[in-house]
PDB file of N, CA and C in Angstrom:
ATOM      1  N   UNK A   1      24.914   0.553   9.143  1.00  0.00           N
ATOM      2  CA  UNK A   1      23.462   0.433   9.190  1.00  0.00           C
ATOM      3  C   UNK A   1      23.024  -0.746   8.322  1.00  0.00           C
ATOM      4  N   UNK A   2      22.016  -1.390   8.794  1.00  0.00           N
ATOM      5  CA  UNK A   2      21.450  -2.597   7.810  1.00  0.00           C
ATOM      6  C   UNK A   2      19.703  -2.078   7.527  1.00  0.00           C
ATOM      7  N   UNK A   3      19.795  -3.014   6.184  1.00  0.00           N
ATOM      8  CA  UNK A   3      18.639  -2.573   5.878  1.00  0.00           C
ATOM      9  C   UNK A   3      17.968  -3.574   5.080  1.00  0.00           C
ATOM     10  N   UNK A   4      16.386  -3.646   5.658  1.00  0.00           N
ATOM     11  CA  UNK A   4      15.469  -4.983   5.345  1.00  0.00           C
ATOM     12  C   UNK A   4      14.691  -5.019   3.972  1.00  0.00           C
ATOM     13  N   UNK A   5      14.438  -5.756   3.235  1.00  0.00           N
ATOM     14  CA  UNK A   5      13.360  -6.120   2.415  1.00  0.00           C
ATOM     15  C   UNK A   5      13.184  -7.200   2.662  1.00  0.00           C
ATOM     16  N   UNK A   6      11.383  -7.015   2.866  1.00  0.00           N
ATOM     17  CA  UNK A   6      10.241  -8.009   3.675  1.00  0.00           C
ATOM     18  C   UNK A   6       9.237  -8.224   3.051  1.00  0.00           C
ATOM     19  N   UNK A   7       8.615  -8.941   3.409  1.00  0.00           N
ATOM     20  CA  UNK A   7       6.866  -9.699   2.516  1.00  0.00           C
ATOM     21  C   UNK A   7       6.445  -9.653   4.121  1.00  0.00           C
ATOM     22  N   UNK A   8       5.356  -9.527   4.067  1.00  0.00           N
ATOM     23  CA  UNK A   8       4.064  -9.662   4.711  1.00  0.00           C
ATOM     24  C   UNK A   8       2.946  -9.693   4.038  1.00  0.00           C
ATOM     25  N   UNK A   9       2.169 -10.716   4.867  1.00  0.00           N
ATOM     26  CA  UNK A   9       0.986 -11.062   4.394  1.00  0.00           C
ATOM     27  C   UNK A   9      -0.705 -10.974   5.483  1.00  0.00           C
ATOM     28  N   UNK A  10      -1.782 -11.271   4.895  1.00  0.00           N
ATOM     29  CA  UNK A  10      -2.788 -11.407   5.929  1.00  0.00           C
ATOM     30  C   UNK A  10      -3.016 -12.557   6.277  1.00  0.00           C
ATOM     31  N   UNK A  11      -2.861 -13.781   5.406  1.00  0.00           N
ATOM     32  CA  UNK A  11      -2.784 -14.884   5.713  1.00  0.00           C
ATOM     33  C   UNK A  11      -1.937 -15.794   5.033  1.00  0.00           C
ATOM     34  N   UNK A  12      -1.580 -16.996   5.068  1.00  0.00           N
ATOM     35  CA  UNK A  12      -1.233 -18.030   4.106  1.00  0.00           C
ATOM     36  C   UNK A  12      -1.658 -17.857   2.891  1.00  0.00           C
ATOM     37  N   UNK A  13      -0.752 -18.083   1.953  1.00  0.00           N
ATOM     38  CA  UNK A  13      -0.607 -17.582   0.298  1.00  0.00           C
ATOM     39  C   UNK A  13      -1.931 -16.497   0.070  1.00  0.00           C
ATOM     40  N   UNK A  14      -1.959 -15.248   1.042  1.00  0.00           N
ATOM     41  CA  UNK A  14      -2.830 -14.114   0.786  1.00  0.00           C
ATOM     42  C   UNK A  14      -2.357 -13.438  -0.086  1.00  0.00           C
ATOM     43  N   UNK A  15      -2.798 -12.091   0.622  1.00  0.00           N
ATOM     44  CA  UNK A  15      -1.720 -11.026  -0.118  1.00  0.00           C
ATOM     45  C   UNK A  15      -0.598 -10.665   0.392  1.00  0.00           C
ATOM     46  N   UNK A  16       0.037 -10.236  -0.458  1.00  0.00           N
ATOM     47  CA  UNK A  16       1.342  -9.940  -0.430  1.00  0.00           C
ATOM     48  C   UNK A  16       1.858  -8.527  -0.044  1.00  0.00           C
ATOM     49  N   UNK A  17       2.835  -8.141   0.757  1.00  0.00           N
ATOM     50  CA  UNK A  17       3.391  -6.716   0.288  1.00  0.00           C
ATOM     51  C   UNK A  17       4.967  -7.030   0.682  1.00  0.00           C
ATOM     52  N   UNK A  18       5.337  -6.379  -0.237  1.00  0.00           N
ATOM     53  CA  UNK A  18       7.336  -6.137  -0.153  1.00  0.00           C
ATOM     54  C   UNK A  18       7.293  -4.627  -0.154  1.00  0.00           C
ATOM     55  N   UNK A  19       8.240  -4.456   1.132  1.00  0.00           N
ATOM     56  CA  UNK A  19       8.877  -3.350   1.578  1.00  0.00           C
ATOM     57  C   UNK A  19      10.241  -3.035   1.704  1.00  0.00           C
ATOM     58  N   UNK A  20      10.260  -1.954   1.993  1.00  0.00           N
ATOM     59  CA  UNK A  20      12.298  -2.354   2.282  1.00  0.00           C
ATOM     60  C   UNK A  20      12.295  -1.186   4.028  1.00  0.00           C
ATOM     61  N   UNK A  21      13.041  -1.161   4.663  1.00  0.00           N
ATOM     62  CA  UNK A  21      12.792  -0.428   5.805  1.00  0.00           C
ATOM     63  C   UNK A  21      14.366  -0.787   6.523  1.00  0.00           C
ATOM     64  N   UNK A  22      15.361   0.588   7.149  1.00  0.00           N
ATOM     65  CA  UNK A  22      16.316   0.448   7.915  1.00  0.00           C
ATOM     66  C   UNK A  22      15.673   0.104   9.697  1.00  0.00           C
ATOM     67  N   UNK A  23      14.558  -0.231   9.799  1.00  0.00           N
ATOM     68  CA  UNK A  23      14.379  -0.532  11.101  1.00  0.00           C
ATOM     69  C   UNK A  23      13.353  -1.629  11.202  1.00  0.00           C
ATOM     70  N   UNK A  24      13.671  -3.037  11.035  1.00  0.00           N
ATOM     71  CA  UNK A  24      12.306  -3.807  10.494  1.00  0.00           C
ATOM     72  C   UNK A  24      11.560  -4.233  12.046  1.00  0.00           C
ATOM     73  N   UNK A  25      12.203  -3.960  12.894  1.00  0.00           N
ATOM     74  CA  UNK A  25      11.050  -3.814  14.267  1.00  0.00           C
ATOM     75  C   UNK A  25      10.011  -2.875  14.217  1.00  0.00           C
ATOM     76  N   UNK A  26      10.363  -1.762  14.163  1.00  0.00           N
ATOM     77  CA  UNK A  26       9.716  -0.696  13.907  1.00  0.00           C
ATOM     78  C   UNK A  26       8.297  -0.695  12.806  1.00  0.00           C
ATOM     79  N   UNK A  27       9.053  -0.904  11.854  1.00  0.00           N
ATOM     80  CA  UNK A  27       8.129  -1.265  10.186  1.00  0.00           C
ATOM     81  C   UNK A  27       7.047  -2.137  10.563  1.00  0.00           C
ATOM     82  N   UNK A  28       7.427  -3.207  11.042  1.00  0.00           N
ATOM     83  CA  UNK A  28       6.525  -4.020  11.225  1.00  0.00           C
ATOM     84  C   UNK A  28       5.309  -4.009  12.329  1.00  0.00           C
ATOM     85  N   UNK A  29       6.053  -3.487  13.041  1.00  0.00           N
ATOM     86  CA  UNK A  29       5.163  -2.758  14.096  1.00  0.00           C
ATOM     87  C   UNK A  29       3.805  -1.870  13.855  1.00  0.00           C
ATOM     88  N   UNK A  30       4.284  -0.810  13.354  1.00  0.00           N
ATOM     89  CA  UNK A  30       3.861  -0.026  12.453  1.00  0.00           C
ATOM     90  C   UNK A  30       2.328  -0.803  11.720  1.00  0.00           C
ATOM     91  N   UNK A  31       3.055  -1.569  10.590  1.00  0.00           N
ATOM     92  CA  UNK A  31       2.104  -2.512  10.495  1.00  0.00           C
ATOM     93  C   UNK A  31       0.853  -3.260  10.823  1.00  0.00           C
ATOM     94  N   UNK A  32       1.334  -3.830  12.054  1.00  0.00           N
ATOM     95  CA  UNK A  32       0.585  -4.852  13.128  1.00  0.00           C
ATOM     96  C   UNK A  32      -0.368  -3.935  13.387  1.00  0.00           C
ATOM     97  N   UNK A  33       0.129  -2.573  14.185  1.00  0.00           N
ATOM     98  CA  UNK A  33      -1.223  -1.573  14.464  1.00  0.00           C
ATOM     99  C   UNK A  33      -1.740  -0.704  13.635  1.00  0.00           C
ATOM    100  N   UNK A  34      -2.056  -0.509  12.150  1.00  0.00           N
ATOM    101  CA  UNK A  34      -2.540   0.300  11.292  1.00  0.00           C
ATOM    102  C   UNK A  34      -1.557   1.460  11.586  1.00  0.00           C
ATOM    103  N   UNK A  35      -0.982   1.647  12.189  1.00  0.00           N
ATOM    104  CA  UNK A  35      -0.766   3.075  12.253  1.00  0.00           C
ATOM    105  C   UNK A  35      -0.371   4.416  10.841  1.00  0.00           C
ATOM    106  N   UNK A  36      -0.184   3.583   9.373  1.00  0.00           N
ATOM    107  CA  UNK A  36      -0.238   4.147   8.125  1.00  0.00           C
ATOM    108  C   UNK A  36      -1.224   4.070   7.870  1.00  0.00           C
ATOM    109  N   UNK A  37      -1.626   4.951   6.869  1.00  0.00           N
ATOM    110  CA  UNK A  37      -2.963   3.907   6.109  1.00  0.00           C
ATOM    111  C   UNK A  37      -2.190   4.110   4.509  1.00  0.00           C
ATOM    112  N   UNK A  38      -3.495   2.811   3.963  1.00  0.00           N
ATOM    113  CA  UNK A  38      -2.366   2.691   2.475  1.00  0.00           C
ATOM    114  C   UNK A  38      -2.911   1.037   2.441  1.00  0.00           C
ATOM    115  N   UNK A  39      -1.876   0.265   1.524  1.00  0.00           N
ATOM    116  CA  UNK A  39      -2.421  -0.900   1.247  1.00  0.00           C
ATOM    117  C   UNK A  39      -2.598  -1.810   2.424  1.00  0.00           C
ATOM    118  N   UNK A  40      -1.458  -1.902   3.303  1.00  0.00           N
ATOM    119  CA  UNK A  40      -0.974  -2.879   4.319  1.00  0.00           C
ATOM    120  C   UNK A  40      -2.112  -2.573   5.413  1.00  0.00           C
ATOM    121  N   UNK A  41      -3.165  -1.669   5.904  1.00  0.00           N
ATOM    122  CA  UNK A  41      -3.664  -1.292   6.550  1.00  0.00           C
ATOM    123  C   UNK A  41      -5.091  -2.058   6.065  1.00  0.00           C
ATOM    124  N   UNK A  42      -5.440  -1.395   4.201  1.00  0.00           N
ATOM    125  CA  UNK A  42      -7.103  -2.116   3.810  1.00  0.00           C
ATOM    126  C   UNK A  42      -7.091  -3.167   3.954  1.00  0.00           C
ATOM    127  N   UNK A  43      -5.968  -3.902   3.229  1.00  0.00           N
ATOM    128  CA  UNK A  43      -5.638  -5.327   3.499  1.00  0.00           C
ATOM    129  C   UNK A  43      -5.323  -5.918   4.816  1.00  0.00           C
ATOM    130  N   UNK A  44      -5.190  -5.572   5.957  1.00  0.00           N
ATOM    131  CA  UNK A  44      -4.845  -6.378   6.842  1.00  0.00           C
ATOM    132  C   UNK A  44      -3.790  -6.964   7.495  1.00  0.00           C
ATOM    133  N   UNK A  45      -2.715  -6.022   6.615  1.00  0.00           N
ATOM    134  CA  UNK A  45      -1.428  -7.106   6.282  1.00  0.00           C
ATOM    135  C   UNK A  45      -0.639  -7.047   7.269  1.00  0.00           C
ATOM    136  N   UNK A  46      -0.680  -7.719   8.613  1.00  0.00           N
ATOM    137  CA  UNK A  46       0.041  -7.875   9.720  1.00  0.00           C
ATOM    138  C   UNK A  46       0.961  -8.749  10.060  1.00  0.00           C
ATOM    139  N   UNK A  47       1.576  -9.982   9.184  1.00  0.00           N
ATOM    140  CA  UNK A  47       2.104 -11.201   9.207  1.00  0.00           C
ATOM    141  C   UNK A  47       3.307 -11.196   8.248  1.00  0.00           C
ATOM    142  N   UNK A  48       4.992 -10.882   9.319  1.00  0.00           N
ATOM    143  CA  UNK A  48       5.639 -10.882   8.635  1.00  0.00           C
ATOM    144  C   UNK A  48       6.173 -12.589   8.074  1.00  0.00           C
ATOM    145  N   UNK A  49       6.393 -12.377   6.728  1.00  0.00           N
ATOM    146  CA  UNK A  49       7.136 -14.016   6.608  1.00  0.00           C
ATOM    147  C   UNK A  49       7.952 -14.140   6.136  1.00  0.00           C
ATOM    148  N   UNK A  50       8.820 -12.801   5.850  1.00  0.00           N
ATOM    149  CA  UNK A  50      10.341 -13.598   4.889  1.00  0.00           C
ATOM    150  C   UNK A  50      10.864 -12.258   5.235  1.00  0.00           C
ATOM    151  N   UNK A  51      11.837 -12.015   5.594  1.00  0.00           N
ATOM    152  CA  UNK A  51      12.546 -10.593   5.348  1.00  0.00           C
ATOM    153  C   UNK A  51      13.928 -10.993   5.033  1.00  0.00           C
ATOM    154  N   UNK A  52      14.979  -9.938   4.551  1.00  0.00           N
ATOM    155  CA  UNK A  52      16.132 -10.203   3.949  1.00  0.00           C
ATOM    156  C   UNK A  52      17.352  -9.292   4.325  1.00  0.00           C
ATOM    157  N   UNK A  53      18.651  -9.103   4.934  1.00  0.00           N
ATOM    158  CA  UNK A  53      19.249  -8.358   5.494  1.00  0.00           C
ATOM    159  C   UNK A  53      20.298  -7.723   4.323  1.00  0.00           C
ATOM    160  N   UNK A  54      20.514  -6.585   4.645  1.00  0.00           N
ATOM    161  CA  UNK A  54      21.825  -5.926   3.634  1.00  0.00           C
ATOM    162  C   UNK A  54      22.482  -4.566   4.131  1.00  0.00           C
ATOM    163  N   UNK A  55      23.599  -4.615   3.677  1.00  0.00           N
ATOM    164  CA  UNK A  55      24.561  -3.539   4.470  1.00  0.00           C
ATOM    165  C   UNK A  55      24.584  -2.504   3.659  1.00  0.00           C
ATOM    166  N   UNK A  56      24.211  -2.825   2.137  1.00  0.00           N
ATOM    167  CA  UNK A  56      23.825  -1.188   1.579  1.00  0.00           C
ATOM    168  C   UNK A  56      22.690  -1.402   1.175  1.00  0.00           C
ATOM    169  N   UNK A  57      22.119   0.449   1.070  1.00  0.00           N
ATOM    170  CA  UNK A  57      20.920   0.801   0.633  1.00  0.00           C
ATOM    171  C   UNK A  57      20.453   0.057  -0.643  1.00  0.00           C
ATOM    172  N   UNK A  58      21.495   0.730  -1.524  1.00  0.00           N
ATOM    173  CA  UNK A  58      21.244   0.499  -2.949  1.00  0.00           C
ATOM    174  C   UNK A  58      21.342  -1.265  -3.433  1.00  0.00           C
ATOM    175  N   UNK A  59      21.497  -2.262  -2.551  1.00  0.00           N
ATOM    176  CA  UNK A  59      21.297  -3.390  -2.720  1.00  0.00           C
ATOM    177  C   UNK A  59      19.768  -3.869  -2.510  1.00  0.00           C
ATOM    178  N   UNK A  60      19.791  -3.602  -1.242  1.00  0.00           N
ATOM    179  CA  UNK A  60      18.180  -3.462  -0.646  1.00  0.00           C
ATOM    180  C   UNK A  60      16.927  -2.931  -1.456  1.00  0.00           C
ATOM    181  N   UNK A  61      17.277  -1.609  -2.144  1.00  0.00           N
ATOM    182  CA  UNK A  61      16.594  -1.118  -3.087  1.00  0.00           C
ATOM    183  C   UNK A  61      16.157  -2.471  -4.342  1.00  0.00           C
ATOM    184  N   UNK A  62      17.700  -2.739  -4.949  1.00  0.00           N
ATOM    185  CA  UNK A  62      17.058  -3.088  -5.893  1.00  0.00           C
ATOM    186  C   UNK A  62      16.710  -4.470  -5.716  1.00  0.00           C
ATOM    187  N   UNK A  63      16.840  -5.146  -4.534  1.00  0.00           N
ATOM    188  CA  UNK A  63      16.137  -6.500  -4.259  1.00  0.00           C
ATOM    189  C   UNK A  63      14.519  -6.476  -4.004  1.00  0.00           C
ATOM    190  N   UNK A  64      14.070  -5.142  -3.977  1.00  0.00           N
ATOM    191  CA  UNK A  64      12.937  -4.880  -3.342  1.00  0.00           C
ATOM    192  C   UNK A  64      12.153  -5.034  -4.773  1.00  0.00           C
ATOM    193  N   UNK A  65      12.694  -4.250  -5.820  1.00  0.00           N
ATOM    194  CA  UNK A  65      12.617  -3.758  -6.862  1.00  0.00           C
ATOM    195  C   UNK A  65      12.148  -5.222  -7.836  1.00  0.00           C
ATOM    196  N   UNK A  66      13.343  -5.764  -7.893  1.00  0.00           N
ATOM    197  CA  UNK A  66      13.344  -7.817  -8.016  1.00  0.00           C
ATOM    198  C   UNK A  66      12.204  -8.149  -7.824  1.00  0.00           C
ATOM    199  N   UNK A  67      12.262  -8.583  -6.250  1.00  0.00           N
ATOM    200  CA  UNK A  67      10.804  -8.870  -5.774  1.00  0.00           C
ATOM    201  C   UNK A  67       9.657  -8.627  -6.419  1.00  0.00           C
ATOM    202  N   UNK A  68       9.200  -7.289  -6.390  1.00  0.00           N
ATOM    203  CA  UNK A  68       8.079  -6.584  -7.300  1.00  0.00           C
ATOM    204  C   UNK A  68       7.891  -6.959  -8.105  1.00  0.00           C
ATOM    205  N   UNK A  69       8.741  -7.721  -9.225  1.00  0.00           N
ATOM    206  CA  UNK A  69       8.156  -7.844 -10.460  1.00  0.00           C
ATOM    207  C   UNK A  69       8.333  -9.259 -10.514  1.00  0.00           C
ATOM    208  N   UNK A  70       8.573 -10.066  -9.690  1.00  0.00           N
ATOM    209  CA  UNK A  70       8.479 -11.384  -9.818  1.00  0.00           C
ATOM    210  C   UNK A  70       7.340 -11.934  -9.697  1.00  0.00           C
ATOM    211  N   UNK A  71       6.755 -12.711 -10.088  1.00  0.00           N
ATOM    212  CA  UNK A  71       5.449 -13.817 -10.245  1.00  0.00           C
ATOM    213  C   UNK A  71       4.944 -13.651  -9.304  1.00  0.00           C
ATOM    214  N   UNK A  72       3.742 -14.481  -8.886  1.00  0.00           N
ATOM    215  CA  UNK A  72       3.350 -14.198  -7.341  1.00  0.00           C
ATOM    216  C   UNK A  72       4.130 -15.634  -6.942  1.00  0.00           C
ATOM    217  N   UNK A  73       3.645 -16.779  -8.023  1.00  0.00           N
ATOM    218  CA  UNK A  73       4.233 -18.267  -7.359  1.00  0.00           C
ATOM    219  C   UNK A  73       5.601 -18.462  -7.013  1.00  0.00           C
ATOM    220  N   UNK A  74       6.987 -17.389  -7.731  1.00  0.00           N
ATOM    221  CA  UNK A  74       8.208 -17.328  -7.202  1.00  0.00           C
ATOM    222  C   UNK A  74       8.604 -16.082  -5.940  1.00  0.00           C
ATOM    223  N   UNK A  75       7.236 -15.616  -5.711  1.00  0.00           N
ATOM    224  CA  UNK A  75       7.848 -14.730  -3.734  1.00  0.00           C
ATOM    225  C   UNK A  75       7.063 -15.971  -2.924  1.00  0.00           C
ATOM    226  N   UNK A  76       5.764 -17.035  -3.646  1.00  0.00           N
ATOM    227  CA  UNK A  76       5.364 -17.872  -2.826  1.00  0.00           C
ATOM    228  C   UNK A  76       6.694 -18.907  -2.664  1.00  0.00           C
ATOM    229  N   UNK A  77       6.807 -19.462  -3.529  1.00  0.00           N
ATOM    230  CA  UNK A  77       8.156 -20.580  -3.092  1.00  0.00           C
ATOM    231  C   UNK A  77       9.334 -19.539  -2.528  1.00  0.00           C
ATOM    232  N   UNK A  78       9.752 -18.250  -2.229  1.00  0.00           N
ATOM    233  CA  UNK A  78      10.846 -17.847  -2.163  1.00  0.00           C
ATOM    234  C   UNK A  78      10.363 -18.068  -0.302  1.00  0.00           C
ATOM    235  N   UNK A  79       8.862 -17.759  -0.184  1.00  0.00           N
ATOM    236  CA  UNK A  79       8.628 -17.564   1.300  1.00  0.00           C
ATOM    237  C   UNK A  79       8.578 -18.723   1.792  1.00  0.00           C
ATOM    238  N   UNK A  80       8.540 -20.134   1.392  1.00  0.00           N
ATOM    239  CA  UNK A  80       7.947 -21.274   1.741  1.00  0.00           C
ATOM    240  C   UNK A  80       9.400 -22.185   1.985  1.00  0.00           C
ATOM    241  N   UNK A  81      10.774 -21.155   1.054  1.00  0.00           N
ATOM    242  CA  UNK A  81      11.463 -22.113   1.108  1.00  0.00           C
ATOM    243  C   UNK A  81      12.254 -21.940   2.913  1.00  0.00           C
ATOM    244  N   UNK A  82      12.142 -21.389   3.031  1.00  0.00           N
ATOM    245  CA  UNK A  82      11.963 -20.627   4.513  1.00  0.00           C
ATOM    246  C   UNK A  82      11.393 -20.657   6.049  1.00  0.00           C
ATOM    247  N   UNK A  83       9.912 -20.534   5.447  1.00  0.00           N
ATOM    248  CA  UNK A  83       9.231 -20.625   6.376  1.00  0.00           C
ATOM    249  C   UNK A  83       8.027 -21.325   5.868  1.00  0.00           C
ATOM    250  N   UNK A  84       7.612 -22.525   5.452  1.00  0.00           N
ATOM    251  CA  UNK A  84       6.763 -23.312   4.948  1.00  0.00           C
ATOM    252  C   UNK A  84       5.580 -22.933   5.413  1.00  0.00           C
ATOM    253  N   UNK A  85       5.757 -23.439   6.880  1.00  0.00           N
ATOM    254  CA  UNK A  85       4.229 -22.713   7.597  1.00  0.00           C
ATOM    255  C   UNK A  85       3.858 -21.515   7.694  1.00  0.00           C
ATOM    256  N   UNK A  86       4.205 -20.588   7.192  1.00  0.00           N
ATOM    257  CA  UNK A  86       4.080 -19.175   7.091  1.00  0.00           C
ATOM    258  C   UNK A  86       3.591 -18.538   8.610  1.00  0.00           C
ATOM    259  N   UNK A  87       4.336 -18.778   9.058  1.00  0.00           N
ATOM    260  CA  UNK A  87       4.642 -18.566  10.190  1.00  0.00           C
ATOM    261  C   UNK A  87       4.873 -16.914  10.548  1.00  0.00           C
ATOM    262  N   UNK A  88       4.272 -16.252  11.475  1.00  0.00           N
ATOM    263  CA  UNK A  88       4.479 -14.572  11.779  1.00  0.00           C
ATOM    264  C   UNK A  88       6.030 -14.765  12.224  1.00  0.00           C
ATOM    265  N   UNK A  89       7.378 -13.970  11.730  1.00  0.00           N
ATOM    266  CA  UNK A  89       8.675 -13.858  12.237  1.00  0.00           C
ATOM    267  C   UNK A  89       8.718 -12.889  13.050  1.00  0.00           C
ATOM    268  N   UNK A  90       7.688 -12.236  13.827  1.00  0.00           N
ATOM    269  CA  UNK A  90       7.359 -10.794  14.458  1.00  0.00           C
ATOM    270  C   UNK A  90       8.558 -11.337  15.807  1.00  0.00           C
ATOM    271  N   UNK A  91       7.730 -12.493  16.433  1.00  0.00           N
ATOM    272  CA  UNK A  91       8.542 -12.748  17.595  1.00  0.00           C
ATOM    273  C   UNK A  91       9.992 -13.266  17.462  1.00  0.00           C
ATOM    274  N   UNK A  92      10.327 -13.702  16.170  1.00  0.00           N
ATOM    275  CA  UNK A  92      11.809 -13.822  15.323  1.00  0.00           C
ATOM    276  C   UNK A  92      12.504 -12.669  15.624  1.00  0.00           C
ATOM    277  N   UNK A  93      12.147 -11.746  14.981  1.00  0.00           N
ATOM    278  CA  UNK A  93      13.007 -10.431  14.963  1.00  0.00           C
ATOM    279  C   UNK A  93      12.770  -9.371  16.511  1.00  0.00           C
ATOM    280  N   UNK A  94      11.982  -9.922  17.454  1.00  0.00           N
ATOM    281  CA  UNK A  94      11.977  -8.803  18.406  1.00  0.00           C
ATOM    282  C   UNK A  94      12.631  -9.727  19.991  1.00  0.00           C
ATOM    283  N   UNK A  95      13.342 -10.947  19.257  1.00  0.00           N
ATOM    284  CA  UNK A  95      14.101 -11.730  20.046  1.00  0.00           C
ATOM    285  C   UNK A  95      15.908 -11.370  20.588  1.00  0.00           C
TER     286      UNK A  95
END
């Protein structure tokens, strides 16, 4: 099984959210149509832009974990080094 930690945003250098999820079609999906409610929903946050792959949980966990407490300007350069234009990867990953 693989398993994702992702950023999504509402727009270019918006807000932010990091998740971690074993199904990042799904997750993101999820997403796109409110179907939670919670932050990703008030906010808007439909635009995936960086996600990250791993074969164990407990890696995934604590990259998620990383993430979280990093700056906002080092998940911005981590997403930019990537995907500059911040670009939605929705149609990336459902390719």
């Amino acid at each position: 099984m693989e398993y994702f930690v992702y950023i999504m945003t509402n727009k270019s250098k918006g807000t932010l959210y990091i998740g971690i999820t074993n199904n990042l079609i799904r997750r993101v999906y999820e997403h796109k149509n409110e179907l939670t409610d919670g932050f990703t929903k008030k906010y808007k946050i439909k635009r995936l832009v960086h996600f990250e792959v791993f074969d164990y949980v407990h890696n995934a966990l604590q990259r998620e974990k990383t993430l979280k407490h990093w700056k906002r300007d080092w998940k911005i350069r981590l997403i930019e080094e990537l995907n500059p234009q911040w670009k939605d990867l929705w149609e990336t990953i459902c390719s």
